[in-house]
PDB file of N, CA and C in Angstrom:
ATOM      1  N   UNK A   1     -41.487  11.212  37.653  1.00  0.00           N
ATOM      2  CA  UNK A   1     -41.833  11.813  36.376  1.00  0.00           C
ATOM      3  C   UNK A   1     -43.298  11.533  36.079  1.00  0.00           C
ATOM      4  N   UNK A   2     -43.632  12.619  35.464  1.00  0.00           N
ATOM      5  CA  UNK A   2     -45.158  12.347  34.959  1.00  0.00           C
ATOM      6  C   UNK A   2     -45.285  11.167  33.691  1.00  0.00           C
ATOM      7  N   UNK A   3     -46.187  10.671  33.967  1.00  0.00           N
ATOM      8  CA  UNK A   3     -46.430   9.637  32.605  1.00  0.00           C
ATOM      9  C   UNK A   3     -46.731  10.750  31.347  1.00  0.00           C
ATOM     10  N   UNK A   4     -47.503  11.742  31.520  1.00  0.00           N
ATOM     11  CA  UNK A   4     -47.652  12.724  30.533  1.00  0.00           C
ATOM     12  C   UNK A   4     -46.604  13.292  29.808  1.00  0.00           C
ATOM     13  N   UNK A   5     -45.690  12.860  30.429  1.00  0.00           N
ATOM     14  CA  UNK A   5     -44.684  13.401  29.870  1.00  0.00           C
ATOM     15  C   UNK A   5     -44.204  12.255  28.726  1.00  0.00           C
ATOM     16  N   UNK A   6     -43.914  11.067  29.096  1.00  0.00           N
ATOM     17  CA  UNK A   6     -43.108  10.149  28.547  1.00  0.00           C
ATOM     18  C   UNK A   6     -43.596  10.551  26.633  1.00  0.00           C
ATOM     19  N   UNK A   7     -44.963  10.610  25.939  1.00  0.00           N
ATOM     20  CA  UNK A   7     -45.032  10.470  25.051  1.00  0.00           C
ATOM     21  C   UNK A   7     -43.884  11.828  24.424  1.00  0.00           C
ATOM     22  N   UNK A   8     -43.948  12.788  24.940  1.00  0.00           N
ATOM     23  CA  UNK A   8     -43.109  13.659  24.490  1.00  0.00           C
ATOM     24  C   UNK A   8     -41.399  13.526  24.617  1.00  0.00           C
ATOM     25  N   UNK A   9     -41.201  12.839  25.162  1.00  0.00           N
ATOM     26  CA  UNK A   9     -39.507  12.304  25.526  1.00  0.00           C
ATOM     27  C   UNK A   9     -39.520  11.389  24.378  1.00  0.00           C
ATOM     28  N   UNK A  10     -40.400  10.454  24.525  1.00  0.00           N
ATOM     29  CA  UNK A  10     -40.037   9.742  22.977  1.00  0.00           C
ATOM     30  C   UNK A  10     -40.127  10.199  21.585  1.00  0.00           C
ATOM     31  N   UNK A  11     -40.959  10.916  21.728  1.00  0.00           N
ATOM     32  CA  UNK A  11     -40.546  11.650  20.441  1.00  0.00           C
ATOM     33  C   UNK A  11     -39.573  12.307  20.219  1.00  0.00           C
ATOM     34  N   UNK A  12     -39.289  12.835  20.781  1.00  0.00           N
ATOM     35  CA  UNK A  12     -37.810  13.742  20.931  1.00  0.00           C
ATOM     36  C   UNK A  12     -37.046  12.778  20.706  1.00  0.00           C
ATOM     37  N   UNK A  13     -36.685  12.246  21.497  1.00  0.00           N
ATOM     38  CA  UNK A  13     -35.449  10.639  21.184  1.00  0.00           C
ATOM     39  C   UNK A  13     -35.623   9.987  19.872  1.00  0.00           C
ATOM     40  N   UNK A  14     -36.888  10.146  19.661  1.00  0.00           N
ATOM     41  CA  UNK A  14     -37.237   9.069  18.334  1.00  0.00           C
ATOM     42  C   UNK A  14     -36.252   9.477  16.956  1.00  0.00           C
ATOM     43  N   UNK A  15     -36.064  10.622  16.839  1.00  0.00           N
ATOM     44  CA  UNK A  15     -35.399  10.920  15.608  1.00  0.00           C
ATOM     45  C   UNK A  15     -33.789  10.793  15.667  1.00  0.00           C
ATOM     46  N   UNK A  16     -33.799   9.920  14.811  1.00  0.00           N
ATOM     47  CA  UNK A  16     -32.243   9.022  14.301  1.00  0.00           C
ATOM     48  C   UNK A  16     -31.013  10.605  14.618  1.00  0.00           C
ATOM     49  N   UNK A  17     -31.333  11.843  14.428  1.00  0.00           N
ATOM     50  CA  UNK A  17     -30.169  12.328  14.858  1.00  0.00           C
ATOM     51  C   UNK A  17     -30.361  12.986  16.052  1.00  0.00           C
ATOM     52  N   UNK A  18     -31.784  13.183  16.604  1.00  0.00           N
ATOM     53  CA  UNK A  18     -31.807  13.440  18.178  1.00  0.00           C
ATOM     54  C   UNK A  18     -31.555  12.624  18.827  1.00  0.00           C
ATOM     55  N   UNK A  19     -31.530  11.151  18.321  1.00  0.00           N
ATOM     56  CA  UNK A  19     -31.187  10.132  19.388  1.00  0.00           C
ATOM     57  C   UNK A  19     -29.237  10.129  19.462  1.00  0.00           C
ATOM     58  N   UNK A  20     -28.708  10.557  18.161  1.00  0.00           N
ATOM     59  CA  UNK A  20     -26.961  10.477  17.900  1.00  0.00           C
ATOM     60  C   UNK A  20     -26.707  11.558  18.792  1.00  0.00           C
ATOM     61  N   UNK A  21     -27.647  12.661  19.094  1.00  0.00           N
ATOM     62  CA  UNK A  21     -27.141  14.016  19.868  1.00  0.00           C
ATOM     63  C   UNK A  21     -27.348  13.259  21.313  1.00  0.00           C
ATOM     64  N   UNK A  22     -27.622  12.431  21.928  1.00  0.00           N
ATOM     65  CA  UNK A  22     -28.168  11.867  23.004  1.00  0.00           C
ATOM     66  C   UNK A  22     -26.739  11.139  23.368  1.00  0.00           C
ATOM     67  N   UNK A  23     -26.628  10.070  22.837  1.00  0.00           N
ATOM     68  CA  UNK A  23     -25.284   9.096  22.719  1.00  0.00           C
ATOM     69  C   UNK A  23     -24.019  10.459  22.883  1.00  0.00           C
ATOM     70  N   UNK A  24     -23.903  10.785  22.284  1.00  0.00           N
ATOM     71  CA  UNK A  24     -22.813  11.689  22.104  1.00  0.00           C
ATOM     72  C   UNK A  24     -22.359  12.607  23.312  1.00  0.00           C
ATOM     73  N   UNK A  25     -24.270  12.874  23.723  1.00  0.00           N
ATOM     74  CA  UNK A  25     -23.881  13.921  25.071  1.00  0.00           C
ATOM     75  C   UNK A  25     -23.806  13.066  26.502  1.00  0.00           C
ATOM     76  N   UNK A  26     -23.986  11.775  26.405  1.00  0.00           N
ATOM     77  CA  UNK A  26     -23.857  11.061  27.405  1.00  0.00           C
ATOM     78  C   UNK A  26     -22.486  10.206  27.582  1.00  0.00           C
ATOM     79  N   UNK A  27     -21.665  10.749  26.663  1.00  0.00           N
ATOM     80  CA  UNK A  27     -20.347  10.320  26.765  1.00  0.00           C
ATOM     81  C   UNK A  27     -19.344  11.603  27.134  1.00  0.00           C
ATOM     82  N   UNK A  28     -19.671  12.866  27.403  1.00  0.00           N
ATOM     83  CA  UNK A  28     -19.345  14.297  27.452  1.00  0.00           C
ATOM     84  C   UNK A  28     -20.084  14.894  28.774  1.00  0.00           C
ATOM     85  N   UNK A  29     -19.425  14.176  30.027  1.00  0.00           N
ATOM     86  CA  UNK A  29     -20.585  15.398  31.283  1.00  0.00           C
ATOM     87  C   UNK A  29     -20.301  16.858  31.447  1.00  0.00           C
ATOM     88  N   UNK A  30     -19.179  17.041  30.501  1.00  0.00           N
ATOM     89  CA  UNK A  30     -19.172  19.038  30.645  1.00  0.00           C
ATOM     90  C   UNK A  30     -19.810  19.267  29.549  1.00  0.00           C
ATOM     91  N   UNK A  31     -20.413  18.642  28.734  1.00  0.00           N
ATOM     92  CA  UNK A  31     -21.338  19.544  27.578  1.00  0.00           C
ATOM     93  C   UNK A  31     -20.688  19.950  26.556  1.00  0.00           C
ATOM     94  N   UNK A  32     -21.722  19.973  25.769  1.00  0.00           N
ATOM     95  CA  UNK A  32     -20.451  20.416  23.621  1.00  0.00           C
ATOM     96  C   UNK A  32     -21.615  21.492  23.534  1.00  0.00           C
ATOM     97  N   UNK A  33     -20.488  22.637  22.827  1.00  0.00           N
ATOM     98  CA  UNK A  33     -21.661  23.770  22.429  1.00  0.00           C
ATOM     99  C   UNK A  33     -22.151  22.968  20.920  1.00  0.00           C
ATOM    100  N   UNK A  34     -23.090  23.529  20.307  1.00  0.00           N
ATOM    101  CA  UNK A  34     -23.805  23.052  19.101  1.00  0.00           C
ATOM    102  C   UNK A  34     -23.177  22.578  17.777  1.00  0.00           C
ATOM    103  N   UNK A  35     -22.015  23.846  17.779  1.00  0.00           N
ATOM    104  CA  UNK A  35     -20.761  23.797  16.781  1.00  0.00           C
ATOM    105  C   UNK A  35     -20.375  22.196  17.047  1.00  0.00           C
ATOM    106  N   UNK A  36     -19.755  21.903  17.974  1.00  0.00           N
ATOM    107  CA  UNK A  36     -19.026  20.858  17.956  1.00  0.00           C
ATOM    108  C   UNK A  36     -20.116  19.373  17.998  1.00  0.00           C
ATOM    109  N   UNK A  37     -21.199  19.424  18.465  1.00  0.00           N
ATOM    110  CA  UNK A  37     -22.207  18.461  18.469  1.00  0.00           C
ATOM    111  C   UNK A  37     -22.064  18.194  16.758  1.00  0.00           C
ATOM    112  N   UNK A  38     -22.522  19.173  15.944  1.00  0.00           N
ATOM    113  CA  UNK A  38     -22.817  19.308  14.833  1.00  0.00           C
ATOM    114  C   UNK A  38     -21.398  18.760  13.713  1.00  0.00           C
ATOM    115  N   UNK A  39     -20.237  19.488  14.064  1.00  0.00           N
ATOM    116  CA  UNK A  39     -18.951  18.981  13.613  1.00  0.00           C
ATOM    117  C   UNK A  39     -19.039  17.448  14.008  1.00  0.00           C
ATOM    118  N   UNK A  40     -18.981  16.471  15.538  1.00  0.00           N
ATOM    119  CA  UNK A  40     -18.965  15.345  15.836  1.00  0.00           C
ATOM    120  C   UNK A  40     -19.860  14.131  14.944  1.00  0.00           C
ATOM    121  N   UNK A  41     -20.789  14.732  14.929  1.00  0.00           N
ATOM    122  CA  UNK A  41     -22.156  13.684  13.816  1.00  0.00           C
ATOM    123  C   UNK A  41     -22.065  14.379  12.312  1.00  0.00           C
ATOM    124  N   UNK A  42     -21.048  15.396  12.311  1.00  0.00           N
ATOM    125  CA  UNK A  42     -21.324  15.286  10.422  1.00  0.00           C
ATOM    126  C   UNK A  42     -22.562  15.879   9.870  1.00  0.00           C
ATOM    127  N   UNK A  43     -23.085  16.556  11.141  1.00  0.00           N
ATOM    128  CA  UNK A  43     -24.344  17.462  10.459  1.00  0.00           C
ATOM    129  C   UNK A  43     -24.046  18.997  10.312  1.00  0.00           C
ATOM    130  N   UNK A  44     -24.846  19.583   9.257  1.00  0.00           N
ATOM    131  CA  UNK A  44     -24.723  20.977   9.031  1.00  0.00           C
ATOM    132  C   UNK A  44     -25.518  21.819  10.528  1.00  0.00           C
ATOM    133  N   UNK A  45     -24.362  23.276  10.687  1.00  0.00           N
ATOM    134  CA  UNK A  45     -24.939  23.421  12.269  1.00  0.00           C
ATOM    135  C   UNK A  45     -26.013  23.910  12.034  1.00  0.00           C
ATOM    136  N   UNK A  46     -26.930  24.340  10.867  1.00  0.00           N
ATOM    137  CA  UNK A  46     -27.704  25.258  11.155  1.00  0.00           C
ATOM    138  C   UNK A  46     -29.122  24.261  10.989  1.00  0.00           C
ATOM    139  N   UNK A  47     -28.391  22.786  11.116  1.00  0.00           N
ATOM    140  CA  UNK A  47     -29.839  21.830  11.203  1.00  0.00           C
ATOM    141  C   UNK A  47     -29.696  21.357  12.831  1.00  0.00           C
ATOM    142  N   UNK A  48     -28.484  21.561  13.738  1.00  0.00           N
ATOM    143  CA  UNK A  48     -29.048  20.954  14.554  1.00  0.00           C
ATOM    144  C   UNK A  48     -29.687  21.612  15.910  1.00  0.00           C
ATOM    145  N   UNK A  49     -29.197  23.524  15.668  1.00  0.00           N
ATOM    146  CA  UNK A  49     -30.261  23.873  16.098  1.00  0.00           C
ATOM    147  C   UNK A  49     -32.045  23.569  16.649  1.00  0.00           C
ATOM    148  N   UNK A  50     -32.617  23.412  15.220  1.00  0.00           N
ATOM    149  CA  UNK A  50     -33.957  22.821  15.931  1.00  0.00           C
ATOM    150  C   UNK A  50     -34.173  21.335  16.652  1.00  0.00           C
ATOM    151  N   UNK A  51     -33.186  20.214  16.264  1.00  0.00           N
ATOM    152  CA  UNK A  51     -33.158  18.955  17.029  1.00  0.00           C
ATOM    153  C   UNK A  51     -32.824  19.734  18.877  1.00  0.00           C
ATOM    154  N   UNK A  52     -31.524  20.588  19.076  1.00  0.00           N
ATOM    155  CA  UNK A  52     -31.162  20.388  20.234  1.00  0.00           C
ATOM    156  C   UNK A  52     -32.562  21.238  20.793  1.00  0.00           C
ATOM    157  N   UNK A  53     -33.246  22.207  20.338  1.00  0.00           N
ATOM    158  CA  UNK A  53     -34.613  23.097  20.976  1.00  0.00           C
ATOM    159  C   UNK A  53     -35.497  21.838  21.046  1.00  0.00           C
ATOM    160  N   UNK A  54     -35.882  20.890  20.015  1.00  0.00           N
ATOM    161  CA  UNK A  54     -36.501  19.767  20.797  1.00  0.00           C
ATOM    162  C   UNK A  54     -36.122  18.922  21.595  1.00  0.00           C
ATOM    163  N   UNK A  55     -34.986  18.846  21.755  1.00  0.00           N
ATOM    164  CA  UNK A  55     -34.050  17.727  22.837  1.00  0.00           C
ATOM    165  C   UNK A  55     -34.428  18.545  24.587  1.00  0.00           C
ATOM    166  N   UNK A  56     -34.568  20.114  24.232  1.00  0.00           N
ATOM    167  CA  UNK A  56     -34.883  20.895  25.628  1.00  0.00           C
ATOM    168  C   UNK A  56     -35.779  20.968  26.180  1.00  0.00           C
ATOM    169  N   UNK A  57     -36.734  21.246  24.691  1.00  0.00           N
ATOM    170  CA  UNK A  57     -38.674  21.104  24.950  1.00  0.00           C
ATOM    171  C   UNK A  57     -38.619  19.680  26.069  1.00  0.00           C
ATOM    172  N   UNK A  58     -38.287  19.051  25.648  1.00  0.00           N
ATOM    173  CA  UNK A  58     -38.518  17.657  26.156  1.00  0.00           C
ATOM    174  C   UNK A  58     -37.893  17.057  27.532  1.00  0.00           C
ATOM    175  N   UNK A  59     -36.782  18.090  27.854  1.00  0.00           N
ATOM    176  CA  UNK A  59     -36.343  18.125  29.152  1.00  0.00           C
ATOM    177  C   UNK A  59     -35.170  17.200  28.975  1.00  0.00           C
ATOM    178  N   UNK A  60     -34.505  16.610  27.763  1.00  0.00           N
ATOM    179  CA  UNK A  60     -33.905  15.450  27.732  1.00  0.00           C
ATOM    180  C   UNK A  60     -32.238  16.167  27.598  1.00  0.00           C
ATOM    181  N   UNK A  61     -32.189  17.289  27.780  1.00  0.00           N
ATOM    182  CA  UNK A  61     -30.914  18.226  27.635  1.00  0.00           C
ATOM    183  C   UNK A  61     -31.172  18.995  28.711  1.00  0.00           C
ATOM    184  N   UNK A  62     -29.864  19.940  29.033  1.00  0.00           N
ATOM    185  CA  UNK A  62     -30.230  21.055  29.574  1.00  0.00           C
ATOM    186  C   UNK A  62     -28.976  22.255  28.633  1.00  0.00           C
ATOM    187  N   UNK A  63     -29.414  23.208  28.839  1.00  0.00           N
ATOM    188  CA  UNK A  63     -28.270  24.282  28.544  1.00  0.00           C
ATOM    189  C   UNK A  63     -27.910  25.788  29.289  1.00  0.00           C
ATOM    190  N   UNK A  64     -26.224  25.700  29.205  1.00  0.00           N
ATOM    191  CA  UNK A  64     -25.667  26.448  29.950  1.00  0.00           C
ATOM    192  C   UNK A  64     -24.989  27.990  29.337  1.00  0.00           C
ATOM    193  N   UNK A  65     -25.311  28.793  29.465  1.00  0.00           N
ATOM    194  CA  UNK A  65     -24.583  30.081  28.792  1.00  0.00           C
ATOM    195  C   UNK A  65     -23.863  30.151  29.637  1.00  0.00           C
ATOM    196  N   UNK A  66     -22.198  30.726  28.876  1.00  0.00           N
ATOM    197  CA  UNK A  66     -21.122  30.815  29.201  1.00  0.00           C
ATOM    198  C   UNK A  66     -20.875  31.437  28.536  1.00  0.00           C
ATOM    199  N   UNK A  67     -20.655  33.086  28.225  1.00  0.00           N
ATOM    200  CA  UNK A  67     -20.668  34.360  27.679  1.00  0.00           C
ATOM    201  C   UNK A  67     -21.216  33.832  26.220  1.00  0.00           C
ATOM    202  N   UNK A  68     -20.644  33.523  25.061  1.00  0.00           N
ATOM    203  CA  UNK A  68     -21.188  33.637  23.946  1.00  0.00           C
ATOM    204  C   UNK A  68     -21.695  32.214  23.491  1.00  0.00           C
ATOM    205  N   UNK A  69     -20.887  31.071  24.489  1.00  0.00           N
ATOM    206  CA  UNK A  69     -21.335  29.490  24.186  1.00  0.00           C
ATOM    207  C   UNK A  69     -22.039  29.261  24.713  1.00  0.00           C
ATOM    208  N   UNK A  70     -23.123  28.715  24.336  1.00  0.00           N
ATOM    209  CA  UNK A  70     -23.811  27.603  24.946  1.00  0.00           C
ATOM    210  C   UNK A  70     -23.811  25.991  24.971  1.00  0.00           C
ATOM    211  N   UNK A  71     -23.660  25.559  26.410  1.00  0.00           N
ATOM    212  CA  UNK A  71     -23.287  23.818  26.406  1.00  0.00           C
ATOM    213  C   UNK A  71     -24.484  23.198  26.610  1.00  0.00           C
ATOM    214  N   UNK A  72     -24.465  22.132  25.924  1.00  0.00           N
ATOM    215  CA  UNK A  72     -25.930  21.270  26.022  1.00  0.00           C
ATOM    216  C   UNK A  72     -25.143  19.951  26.989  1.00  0.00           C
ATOM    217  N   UNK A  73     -25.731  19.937  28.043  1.00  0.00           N
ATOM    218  CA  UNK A  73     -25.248  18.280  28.399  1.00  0.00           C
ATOM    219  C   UNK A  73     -27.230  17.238  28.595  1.00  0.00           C
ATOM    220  N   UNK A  74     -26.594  16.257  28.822  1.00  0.00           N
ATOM    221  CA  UNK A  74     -27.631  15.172  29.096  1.00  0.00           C
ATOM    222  C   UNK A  74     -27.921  15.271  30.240  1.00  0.00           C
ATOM    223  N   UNK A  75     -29.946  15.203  29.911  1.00  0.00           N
ATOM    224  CA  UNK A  75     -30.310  15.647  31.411  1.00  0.00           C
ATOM    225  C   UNK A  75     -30.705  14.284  32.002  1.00  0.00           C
ATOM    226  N   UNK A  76     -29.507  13.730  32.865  1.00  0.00           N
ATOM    227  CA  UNK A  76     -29.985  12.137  33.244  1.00  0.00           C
ATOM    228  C   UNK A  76     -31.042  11.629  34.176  1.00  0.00           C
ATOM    229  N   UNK A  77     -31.357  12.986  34.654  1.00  0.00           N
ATOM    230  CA  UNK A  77     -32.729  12.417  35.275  1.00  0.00           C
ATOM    231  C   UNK A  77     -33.673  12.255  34.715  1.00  0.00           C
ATOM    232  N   UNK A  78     -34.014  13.025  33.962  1.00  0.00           N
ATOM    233  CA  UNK A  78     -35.196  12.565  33.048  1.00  0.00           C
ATOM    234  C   UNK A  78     -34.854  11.418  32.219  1.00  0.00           C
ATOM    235  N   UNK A  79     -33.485  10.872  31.905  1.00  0.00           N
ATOM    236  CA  UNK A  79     -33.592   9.820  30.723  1.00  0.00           C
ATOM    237  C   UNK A  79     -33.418   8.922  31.778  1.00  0.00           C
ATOM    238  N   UNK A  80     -33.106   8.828  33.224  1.00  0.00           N
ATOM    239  CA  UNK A  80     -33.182   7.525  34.064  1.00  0.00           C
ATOM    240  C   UNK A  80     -34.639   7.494  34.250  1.00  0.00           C
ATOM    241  N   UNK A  81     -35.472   8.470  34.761  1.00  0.00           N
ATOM    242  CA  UNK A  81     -36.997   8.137  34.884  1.00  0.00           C
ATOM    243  C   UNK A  81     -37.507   7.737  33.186  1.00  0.00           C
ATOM    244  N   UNK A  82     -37.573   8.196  32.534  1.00  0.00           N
ATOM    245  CA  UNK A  82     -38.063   7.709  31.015  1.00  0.00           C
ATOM    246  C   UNK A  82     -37.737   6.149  30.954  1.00  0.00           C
ATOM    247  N   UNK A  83     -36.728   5.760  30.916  1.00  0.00           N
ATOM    248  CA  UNK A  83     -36.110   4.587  31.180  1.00  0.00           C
ATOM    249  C   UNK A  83     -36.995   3.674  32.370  1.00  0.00           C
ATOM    250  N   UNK A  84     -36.688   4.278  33.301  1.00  0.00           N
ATOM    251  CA  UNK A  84     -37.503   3.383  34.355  1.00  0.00           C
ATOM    252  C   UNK A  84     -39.102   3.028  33.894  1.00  0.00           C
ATOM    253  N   UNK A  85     -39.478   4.050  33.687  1.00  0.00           N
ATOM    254  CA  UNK A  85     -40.994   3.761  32.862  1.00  0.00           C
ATOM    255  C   UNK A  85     -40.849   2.739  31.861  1.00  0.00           C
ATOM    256  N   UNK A  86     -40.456   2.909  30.834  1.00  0.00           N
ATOM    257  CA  UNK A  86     -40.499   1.627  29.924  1.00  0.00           C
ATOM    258  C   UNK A  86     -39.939   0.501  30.869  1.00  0.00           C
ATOM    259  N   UNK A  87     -39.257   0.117  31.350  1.00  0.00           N
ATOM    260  CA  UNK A  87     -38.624  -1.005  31.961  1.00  0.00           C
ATOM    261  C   UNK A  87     -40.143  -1.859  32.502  1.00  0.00           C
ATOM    262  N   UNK A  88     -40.857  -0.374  33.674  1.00  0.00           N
ATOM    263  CA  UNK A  88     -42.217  -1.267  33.632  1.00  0.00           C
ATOM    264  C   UNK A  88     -42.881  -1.589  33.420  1.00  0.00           C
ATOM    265  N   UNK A  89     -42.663  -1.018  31.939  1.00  0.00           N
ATOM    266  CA  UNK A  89     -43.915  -1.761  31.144  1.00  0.00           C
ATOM    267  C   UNK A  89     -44.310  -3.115  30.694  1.00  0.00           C
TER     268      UNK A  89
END
């Protein structure tokens, strides 16, 4: 992973419900469409829209169309390299 990257992964992670969408999708390896992310944490869906578009910007998700759903799962390579970086710090 690029170091250029890392400042933008943390930001993304940094926010208290992008980080709950994180936890949540790393306990789920087939992926929750948005509805149910949003039902699971108790947030309104039409806020977590822009968290999961920054969770993608950032490479820390990925998403899958499946005719009208879309599944977000955790993209663990990037959060094992992100990870590995801080570790050496």
């Amino acid at each position: 992973m690029e170091a250029e990257r890392i400042p933008d992964i943390l930001q993304a992670a940094g926010h208290p419900t992008r980080l709950d969408v994180l936890r949540l999708l790393s306990k789920e390896p087939q992926g929750l469409a948005s509805g149910e992310i949003a039902r699971r944490l108790n947030v309104v869906q039409n806020t977590i829209s822009p968290h999961l578009a920054k969770l993608l910007a950032a490479g820390l998700v990925t998403a899958t169309r499946s005719g009208t759903t879309i599944r977000y799962r955790l993209e663990r390579t990037t959060t094992s390299c992100a990870g590995a970086f801080l570790t050496s710090l």
